[in-house]
N, C-alpha and C. Protein backbone atom coordinates (compact mmCIF):
# COMPACT_ATOMS: atom_id res chain seq x y z
N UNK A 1 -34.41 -15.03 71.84
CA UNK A 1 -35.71 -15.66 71.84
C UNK A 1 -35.61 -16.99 71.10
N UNK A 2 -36.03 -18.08 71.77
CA UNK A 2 -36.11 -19.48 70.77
C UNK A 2 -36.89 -19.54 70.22
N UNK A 3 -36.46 -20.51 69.47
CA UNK A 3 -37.59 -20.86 67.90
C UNK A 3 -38.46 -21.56 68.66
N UNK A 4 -39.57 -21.63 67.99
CA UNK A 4 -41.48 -22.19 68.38
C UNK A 4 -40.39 -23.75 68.76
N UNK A 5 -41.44 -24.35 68.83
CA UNK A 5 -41.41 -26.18 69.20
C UNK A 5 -40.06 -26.62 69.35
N UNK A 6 -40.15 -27.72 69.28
CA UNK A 6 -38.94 -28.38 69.39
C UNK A 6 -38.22 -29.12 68.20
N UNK A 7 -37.36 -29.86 67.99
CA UNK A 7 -36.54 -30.77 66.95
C UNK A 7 -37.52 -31.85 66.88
N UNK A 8 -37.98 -32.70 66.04
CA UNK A 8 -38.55 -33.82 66.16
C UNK A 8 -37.77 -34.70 65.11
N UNK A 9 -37.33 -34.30 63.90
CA UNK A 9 -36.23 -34.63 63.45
C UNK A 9 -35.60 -34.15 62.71
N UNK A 10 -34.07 -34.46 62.16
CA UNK A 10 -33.13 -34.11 61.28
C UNK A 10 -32.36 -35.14 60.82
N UNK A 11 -32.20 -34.61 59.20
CA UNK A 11 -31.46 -35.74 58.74
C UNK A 11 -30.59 -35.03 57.78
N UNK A 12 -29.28 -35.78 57.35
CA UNK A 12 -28.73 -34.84 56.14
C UNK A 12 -28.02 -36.56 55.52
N UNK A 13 -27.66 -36.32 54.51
CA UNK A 13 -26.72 -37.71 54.04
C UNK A 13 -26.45 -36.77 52.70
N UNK A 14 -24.82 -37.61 51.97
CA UNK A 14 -24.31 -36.78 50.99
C UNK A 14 -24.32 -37.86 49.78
N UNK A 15 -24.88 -38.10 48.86
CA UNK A 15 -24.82 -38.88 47.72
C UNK A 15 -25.45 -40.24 48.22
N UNK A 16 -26.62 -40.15 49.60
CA UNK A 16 -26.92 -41.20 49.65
C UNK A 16 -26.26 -41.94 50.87
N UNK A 17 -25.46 -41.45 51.39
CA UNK A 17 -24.73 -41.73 52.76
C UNK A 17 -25.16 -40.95 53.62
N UNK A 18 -25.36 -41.44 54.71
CA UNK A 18 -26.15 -40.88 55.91
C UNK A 18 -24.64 -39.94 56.63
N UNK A 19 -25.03 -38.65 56.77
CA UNK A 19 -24.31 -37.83 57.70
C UNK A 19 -24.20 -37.49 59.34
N UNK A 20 -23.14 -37.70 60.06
CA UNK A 20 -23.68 -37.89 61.66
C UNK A 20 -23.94 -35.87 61.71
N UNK A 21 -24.56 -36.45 62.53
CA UNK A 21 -25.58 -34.81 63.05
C UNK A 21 -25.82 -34.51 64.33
N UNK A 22 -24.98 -33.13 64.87
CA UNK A 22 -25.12 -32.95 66.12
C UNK A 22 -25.78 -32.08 66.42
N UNK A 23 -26.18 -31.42 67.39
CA UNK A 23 -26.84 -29.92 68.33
C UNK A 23 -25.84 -29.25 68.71
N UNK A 24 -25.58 -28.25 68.37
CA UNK A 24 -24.11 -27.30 68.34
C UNK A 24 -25.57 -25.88 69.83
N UNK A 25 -25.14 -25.64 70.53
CA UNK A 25 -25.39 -24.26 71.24
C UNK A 25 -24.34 -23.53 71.88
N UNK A 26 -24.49 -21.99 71.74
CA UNK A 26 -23.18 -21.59 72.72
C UNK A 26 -23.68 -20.08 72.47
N UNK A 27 -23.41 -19.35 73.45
CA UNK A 27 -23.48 -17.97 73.35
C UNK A 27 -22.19 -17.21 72.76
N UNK A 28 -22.35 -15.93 71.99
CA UNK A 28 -21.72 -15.17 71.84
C UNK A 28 -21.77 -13.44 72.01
N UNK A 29 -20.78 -12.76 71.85
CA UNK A 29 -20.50 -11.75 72.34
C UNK A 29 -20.79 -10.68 71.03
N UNK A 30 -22.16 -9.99 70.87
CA UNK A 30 -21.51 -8.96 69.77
C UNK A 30 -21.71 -7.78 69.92
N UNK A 31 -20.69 -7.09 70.53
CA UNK A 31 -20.68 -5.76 71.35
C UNK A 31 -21.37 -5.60 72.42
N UNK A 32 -22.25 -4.66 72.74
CA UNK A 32 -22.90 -4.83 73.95
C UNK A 32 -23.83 -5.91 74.42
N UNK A 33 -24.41 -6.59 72.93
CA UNK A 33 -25.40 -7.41 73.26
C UNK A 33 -24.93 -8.61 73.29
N UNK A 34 -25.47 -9.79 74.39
CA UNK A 34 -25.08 -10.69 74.36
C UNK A 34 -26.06 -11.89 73.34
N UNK A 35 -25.85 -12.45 72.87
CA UNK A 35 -26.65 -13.51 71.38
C UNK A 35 -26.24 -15.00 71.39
N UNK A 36 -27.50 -15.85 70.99
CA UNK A 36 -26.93 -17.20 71.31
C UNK A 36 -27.31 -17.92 70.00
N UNK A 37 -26.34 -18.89 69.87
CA UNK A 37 -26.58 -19.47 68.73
C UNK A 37 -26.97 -21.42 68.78
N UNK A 38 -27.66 -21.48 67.81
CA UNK A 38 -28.22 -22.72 68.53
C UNK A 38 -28.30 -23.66 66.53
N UNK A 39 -28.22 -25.05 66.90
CA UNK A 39 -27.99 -25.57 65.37
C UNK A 39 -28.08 -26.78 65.27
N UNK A 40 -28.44 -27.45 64.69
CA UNK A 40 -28.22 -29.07 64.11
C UNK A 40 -27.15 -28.82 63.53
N UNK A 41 -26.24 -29.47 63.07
CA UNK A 41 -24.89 -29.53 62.43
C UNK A 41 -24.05 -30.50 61.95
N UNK A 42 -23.68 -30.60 60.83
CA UNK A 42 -22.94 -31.94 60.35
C UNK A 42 -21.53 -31.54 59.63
N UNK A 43 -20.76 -32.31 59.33
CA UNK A 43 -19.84 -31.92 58.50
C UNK A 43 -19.83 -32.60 57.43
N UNK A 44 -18.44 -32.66 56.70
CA UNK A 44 -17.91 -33.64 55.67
C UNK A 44 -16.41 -33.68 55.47
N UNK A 45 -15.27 -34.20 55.71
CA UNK A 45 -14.26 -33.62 55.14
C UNK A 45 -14.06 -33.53 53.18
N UNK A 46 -12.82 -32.84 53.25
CA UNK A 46 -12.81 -32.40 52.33
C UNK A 46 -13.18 -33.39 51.05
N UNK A 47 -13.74 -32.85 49.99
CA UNK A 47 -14.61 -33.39 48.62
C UNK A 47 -13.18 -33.34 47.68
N UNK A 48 -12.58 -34.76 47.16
CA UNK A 48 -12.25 -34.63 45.95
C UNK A 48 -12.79 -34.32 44.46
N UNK A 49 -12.69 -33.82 43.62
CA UNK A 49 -13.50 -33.35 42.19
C UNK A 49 -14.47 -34.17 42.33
N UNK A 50 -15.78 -34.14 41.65
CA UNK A 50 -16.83 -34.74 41.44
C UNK A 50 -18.20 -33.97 41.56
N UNK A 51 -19.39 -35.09 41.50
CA UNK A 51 -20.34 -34.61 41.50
C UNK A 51 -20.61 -34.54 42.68
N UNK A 52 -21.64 -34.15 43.56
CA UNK A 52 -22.28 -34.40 45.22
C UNK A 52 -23.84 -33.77 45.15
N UNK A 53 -24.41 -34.75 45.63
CA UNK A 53 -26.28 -34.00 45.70
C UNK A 53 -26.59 -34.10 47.76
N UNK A 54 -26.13 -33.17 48.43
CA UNK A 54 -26.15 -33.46 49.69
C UNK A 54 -28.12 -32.89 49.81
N UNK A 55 -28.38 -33.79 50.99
CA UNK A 55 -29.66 -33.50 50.81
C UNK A 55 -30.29 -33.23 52.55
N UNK A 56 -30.93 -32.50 53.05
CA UNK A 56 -31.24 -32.15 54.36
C UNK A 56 -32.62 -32.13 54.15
N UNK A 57 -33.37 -32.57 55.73
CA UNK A 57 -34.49 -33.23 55.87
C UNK A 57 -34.74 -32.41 57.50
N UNK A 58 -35.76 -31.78 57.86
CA UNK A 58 -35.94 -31.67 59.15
C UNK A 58 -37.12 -31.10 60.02
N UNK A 59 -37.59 -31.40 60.71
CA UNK A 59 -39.37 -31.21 61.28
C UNK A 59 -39.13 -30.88 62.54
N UNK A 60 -40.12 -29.91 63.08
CA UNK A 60 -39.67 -29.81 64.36
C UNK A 60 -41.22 -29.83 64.71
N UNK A 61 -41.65 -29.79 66.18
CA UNK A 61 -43.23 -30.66 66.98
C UNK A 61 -44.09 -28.98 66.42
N UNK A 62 -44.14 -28.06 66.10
CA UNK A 62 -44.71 -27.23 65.54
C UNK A 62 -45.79 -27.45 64.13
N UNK A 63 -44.53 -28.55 63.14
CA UNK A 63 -45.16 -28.60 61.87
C UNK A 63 -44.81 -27.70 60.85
N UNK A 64 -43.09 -27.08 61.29
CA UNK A 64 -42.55 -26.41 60.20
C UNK A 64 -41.76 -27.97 59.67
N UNK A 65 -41.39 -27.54 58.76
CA UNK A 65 -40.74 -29.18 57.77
C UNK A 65 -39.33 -28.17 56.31
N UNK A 66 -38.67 -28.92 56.62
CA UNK A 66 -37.47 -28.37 55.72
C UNK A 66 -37.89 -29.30 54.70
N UNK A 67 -37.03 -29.21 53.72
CA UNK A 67 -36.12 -30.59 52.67
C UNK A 67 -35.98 -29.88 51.23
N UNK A 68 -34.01 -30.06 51.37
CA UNK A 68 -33.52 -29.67 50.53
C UNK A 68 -32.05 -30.55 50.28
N UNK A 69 -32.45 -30.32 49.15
CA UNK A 69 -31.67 -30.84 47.91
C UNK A 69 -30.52 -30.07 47.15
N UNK A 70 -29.48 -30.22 47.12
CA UNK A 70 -28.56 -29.39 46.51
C UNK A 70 -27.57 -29.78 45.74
N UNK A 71 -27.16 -29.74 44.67
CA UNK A 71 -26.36 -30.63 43.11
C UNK A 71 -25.28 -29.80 42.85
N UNK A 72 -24.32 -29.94 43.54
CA UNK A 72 -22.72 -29.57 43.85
C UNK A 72 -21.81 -30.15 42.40
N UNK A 73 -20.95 -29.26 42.38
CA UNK A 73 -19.82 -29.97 41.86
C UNK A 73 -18.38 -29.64 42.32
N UNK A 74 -17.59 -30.22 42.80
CA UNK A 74 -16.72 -29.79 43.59
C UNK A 74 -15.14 -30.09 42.39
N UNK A 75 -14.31 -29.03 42.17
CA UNK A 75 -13.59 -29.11 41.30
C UNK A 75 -12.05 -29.04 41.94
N UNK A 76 -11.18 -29.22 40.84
CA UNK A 76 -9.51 -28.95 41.55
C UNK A 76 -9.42 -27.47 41.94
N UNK A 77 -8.41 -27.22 43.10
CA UNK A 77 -7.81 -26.02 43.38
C UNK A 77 -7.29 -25.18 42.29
């Protein structure tokens, strides 16, 4: 079953840098039932030590609204 409305927007950026952001969909298999998965999606490669505040933003034509904020610290192996 899909979610209510549609995307109207999304945003993510990591310390202030804008992150590219795609629409990931694809079905999968879990046992008898078949299930689909559906996503906005971004990456990052890998974080040397430091601080990071990645931050996500997103509304869809319904009038649900995200935004979050998150204060990372990414350390040595």
């Amino acid at each position: 079953m899909p979610l209510a409305g549609t995307v109207e927007t999304a945003t993510a950026s990591l310390n202030g840098v804008p992150l590219t952001l795609r629409e990931f969909s694809a079905p999968f298999p879990t046992g008898l039932i078949r299930r689909h998965a559906w996503g906005i999606w971004g990456g990052v490669t890998p974080l040397v030590p430091g601080q990071y505040v990645p931050e996500i933003k997103a509304a869809n034509t319904d009038g649900f609204r995200g935004d979050t904020t998150y204060h990372l610290e990414s350390t040595a192996p």
